[in-house]
Protein backbone atom coordinates (compact mmCIF):
# COMPACT_ATOMS: atom_id res chain seq x y z
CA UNK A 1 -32.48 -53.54 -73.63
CA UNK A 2 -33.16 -50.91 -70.63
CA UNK A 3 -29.57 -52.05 -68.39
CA UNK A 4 -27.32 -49.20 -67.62
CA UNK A 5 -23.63 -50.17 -68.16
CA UNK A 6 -20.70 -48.82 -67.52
CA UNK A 7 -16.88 -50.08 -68.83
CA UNK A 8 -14.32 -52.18 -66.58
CA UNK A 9 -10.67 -51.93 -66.89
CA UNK A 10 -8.99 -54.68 -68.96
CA UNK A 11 -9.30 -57.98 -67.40
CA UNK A 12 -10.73 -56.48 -64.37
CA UNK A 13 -13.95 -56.58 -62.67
CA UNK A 14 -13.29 -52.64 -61.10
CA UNK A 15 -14.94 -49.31 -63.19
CA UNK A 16 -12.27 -47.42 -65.45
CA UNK A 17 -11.44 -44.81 -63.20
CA UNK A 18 -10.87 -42.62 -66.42
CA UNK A 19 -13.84 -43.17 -68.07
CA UNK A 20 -16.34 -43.47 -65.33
CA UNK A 21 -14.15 -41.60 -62.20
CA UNK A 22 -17.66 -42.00 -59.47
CA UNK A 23 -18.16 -45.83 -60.69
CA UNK A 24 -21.42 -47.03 -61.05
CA UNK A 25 -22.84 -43.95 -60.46
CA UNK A 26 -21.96 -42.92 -64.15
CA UNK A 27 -23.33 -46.26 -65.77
CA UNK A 28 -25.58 -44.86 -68.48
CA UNK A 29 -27.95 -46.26 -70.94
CA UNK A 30 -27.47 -43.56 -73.80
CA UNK A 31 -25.90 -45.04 -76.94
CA UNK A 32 -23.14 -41.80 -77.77
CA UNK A 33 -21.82 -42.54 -74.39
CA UNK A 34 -20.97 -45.95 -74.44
CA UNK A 35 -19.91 -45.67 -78.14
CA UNK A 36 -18.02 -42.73 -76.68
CA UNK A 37 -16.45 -45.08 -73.98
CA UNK A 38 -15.65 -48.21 -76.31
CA UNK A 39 -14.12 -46.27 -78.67
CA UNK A 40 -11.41 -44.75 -75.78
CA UNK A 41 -10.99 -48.38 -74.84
CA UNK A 42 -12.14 -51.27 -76.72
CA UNK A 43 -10.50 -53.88 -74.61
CA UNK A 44 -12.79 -52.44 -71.51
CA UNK A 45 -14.85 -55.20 -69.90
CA UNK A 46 -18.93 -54.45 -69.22
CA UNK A 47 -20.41 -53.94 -66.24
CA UNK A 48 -24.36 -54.02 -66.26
CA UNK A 49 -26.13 -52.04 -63.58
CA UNK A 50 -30.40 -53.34 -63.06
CA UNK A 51 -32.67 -51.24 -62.54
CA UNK A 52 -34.46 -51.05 -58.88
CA UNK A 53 -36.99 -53.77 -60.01
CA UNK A 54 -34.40 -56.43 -61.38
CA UNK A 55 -33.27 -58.57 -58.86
CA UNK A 56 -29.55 -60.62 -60.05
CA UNK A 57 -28.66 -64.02 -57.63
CA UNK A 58 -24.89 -63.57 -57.43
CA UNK A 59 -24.18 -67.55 -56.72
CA UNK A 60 -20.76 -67.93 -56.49
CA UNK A 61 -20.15 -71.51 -56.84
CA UNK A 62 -21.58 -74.74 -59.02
CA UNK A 63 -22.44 -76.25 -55.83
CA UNK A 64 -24.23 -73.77 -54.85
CA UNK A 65 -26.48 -72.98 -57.83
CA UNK A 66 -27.32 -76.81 -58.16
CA UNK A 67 -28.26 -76.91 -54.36
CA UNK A 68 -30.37 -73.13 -55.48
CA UNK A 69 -31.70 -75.19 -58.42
CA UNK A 70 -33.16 -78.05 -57.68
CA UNK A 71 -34.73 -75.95 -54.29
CA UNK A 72 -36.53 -73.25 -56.73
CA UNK A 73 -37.31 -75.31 -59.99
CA UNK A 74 -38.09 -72.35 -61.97
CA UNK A 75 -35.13 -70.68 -62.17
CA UNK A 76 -33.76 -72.98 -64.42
CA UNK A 77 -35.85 -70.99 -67.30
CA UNK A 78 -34.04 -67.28 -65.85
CA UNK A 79 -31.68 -65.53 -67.93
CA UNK A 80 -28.82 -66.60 -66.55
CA UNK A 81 -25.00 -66.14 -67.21
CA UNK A 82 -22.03 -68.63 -66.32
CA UNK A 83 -18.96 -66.75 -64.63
CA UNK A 84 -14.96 -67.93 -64.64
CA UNK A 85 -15.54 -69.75 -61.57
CA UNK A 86 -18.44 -71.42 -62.34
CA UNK A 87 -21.31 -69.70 -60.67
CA UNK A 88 -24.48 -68.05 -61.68
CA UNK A 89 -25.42 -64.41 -61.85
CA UNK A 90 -29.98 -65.01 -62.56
CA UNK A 91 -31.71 -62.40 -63.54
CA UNK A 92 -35.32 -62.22 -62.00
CA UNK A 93 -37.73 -59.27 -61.97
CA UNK A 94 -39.32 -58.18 -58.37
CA UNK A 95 -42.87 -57.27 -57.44
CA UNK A 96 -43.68 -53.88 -57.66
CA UNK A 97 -43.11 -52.16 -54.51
CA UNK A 98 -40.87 -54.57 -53.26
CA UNK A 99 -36.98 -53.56 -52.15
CA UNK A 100 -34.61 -55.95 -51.02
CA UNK A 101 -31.78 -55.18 -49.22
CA UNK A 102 -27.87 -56.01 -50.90
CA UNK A 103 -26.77 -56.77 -47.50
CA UNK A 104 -29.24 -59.98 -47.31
CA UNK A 105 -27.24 -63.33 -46.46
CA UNK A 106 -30.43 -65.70 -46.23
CA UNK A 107 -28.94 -68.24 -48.97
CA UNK A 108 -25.72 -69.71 -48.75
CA UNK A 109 -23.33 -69.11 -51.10
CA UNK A 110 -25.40 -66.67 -52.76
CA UNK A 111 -25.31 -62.49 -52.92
CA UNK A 112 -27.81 -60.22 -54.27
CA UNK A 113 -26.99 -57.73 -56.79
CA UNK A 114 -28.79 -55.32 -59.44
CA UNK A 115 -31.94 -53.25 -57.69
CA UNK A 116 -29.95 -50.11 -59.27
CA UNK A 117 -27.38 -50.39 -56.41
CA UNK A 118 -24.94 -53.26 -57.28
CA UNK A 119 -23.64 -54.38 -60.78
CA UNK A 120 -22.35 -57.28 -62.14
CA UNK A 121 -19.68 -58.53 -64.80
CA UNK A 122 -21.08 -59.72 -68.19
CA UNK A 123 -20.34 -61.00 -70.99
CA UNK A 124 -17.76 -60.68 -73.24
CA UNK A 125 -15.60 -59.55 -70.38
CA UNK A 126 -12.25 -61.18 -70.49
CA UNK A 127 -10.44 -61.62 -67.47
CA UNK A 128 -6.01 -61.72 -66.95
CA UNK A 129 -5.76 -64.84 -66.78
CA UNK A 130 -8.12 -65.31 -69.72
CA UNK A 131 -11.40 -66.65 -68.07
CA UNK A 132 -15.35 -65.23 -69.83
CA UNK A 133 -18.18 -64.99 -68.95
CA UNK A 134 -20.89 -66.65 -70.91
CA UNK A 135 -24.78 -66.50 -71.39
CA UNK A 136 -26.53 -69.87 -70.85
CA UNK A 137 -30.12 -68.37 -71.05
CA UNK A 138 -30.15 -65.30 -73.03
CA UNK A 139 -31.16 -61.76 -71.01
CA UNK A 140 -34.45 -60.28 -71.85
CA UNK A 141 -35.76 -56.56 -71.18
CA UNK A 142 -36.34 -55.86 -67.34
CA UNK A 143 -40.24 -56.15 -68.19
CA UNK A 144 -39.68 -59.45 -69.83
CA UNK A 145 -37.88 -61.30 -66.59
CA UNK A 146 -39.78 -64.06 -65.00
CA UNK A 147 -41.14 -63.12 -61.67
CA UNK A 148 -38.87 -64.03 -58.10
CA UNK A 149 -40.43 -67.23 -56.68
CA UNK A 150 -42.37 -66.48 -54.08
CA UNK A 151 -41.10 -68.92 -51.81
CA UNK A 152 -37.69 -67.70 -52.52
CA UNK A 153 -38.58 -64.03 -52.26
CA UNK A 154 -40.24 -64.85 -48.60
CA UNK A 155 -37.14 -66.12 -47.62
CA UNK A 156 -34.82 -62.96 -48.92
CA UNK A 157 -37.73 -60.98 -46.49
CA UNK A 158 -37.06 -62.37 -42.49
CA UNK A 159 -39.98 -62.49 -40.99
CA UNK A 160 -40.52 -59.82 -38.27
CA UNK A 161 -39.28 -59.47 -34.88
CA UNK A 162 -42.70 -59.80 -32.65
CA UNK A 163 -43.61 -56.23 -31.30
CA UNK A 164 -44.17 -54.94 -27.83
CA UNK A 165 -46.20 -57.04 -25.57
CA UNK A 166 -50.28 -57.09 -26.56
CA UNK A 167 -52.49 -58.22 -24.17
CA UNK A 168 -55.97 -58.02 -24.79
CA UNK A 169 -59.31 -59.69 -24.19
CA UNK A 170 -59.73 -62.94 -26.69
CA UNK A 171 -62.07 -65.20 -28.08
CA UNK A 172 -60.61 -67.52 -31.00
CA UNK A 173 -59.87 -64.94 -34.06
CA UNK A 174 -62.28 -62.10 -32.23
CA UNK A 175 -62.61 -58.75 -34.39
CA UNK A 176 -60.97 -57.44 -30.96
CA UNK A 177 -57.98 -59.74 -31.07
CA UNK A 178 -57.24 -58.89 -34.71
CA UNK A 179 -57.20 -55.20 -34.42
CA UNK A 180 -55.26 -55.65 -31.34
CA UNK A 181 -52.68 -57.55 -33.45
CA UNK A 182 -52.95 -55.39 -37.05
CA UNK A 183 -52.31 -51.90 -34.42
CA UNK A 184 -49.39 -53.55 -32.73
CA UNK A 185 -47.64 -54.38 -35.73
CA UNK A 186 -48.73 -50.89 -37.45
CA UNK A 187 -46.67 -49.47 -34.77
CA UNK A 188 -43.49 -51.20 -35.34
CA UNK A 189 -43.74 -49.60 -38.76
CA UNK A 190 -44.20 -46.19 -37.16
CA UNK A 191 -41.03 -46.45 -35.38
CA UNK A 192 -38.84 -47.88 -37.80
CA UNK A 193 -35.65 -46.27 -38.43
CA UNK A 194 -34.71 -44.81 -42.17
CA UNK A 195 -32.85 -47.61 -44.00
CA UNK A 196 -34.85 -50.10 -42.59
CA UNK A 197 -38.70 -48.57 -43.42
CA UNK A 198 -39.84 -50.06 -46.97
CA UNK A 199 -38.83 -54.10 -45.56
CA UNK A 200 -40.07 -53.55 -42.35
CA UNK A 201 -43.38 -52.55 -43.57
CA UNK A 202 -43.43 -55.77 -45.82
CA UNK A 203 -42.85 -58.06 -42.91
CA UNK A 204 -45.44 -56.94 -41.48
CA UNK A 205 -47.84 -56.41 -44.39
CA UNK A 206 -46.93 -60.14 -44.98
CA UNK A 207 -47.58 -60.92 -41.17
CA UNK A 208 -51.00 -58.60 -41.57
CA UNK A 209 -51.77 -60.81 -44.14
CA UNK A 210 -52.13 -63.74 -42.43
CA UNK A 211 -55.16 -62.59 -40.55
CA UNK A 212 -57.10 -61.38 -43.08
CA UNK A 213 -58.11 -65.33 -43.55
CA UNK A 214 -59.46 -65.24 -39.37
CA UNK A 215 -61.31 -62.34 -40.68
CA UNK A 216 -59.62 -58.95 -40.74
CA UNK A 217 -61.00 -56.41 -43.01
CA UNK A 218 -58.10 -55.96 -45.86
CA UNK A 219 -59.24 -52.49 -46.44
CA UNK A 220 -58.63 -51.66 -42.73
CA UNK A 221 -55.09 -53.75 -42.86
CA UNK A 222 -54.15 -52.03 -46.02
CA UNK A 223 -54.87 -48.23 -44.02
CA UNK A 224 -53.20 -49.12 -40.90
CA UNK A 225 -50.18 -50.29 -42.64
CA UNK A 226 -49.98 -47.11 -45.11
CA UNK A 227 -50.68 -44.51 -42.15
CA UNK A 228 -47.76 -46.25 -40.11
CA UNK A 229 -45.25 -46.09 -43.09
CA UNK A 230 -46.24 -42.56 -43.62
CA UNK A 231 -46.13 -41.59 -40.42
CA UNK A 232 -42.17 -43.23 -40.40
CA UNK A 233 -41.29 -41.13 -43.78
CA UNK A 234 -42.22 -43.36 -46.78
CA UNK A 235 -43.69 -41.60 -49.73
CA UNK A 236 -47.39 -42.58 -49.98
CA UNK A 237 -47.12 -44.70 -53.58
CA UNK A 238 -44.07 -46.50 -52.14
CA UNK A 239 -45.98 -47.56 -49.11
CA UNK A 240 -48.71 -48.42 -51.02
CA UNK A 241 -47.66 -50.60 -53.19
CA UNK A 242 -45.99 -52.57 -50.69
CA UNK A 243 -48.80 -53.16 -48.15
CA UNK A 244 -50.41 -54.45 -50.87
CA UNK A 245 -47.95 -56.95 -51.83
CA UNK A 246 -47.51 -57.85 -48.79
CA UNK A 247 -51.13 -58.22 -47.90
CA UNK A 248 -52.00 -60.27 -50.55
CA UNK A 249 -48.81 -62.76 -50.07
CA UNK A 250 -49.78 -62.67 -46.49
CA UNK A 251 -53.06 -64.36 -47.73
CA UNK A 252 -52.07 -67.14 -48.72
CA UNK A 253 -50.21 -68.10 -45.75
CA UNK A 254 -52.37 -67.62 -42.91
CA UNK A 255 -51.47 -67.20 -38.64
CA UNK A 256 -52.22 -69.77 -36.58
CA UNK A 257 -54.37 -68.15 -33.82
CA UNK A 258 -53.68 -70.60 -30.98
CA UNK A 259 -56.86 -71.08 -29.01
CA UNK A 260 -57.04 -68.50 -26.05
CA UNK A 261 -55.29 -69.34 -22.59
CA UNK A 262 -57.08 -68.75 -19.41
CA UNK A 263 -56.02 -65.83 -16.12
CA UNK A 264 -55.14 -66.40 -12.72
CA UNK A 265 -58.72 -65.02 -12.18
CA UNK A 266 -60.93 -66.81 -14.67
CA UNK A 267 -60.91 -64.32 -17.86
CA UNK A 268 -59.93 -65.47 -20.90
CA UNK A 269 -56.75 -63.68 -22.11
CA UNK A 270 -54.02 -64.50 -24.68
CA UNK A 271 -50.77 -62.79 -25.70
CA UNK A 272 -51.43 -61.37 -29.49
CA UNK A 273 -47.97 -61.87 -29.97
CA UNK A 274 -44.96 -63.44 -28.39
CA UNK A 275 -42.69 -61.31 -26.22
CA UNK A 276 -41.24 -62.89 -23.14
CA UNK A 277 -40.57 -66.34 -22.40
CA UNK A 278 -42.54 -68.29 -19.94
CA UNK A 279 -41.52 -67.48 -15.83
CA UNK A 280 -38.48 -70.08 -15.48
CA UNK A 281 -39.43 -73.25 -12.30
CA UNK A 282 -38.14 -70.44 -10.03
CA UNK A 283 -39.31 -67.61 -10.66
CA UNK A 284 -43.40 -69.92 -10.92
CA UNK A 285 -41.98 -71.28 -7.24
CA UNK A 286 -42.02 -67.19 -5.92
CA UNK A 287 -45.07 -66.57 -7.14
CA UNK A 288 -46.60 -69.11 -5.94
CA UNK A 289 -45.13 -68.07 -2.71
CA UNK A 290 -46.80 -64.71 -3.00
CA UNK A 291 -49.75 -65.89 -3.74
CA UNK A 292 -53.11 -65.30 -1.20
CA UNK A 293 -54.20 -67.77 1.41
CA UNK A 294 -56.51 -67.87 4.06
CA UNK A 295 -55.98 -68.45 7.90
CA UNK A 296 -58.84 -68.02 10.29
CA UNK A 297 -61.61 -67.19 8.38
CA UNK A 298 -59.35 -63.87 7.53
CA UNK A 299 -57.65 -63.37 3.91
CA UNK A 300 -53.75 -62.46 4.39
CA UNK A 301 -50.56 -62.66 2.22
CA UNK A 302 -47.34 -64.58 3.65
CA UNK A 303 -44.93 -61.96 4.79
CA UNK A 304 -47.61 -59.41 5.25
CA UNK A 305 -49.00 -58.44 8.74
């Protein structure tokens, strides 16, 4: 059905460390091994290992997959199996281009497995104390997999953290404002570490998004993006594809572009995006303090002679 698998000790959920001594690292999908395997240990449990585009919701409780459930509707249709405890392990199928990280914690009560990192127990396995796993909605080929929700997926991706300060010249969504914005968040990507590169660049593709509604070219969005990731070591198809993704979910949920604040001196400027927090009463009360006045005709500053 295109899963790698590899065997589990009896009524354990660890590899055999004589049949597969590296774990899931030796999970294989050809038929002479695993007949090879089953036939050194037919009580051996199965461990299923997804491919990088199959996405498995570990939920580890009823609780929480009826709380999961009734927020995302459409899993209830996922392949889906039932384990000794009563939790969930759903099977979805990710965008192409998209990576999530194993280490997300954005659900409660919920862990990510599969993307051809992390396996999971499946039926038959037969646990010690004589618990099984069980299919409630049969599994289908990787291809076949309903999509992630997209509501779900957006919240497995944190939005970004803002970038360095941007101040430029604005008018409403001006062509100057969005560049200003689309460059600052291109170079976040730039300077994004390894591990962190392929995400980062879908925040922000998703953030990008959001202003191609106020006007930004998407051809100009989609360059930006892919010249940042390359320039931070992401192969050119990888970096791609998720720009694009994250472009075109972007779209559909557009920035609000708060109407521009005014200067000190009468120009119309606006941060493009959020750094530091407003002066605190004090810190307003100094510089008003500092500020100009005029004595005499003549134009001095307090504490100045």
């Amino acid at each position: 059905m295109g899963y790698a698998v590899l065997p589990l000790l009896p009524g354990e959920k660890r590899p055999h460390p004589g049949l597969t001594p590296h774990g899931l690292k030796e999970a294989s999908r050809e038929a002479a091994t695993l007949e090879a395997w089953w036939r050194a240990c037919p009580e051996c449990g199965v461990g299923l290992l997804p491919g990088p585009e199959v996405l498995v919701l570990d939920v580890d409780a009823p609780e929480a997959w009826e709380a999961l459930r009734q927020a995302f509707p459409a899993l209830e249709g996922a392949p889906r199996q039932r384990t000794p405890k009563g939790g969930r392990h759903v099977f979805l199928r990710l965008p192409e281009g998209v990576r999530l990280s194993a280490s997300v914690r954005a659900l409660e009560g919920v862990d990510l497995r599969g993307m051809g990192r992390a396996y999971v127990v499946a039926a038959p396995t037969r646990l010690k104390d004589g618990r099984t796993y069980a299919w409630e909605v049969p599994l289908v080929r990787p291809e076949e997999l309903p999509p992630v929700p997209q509501d779900l997926l957006l919240k497995l991706l944190p939005p970004p953290p803002p970038p360095r300060e941007v101040w430029t010249p604005v008018e409403g969504a001006s062509p100057k404002r969005l560049r200003a914005l689309l460059e600052a968040y291109a170079a976040q990507v730039a300077r994004t570490p390894e591990g962190q590169r392929h995400n980062t660049l879908i925040r922000y593709a998703v953030a990008a998004g959001g202003l191609l509604p106020h006007g930004l070219d998407p051809r100009e969005a989609e360059e930006a993006l892919v010249g940042a990731a390359l320039e931070a070591g992401l192969p050119e198809p990888e970096a791609r594809a998720a720009a694009r993704w994250g472009l075109e979910v972007g779209t559909s949920r557009p920035l609000a572009l708060e109407p521009p604040g005014f200067s000190a001196n009468g120009g119309v400027f606006r941060k493009a995006v959020c750094g530091k927090p407003e002066p605190s009463p004090s810190r307003k009360s100094v510089f008003r303090k500092a500020a100009p006045y005029r004595i005499g005709g003549l134009r001095k500053r307090r504490g100045v002679v």
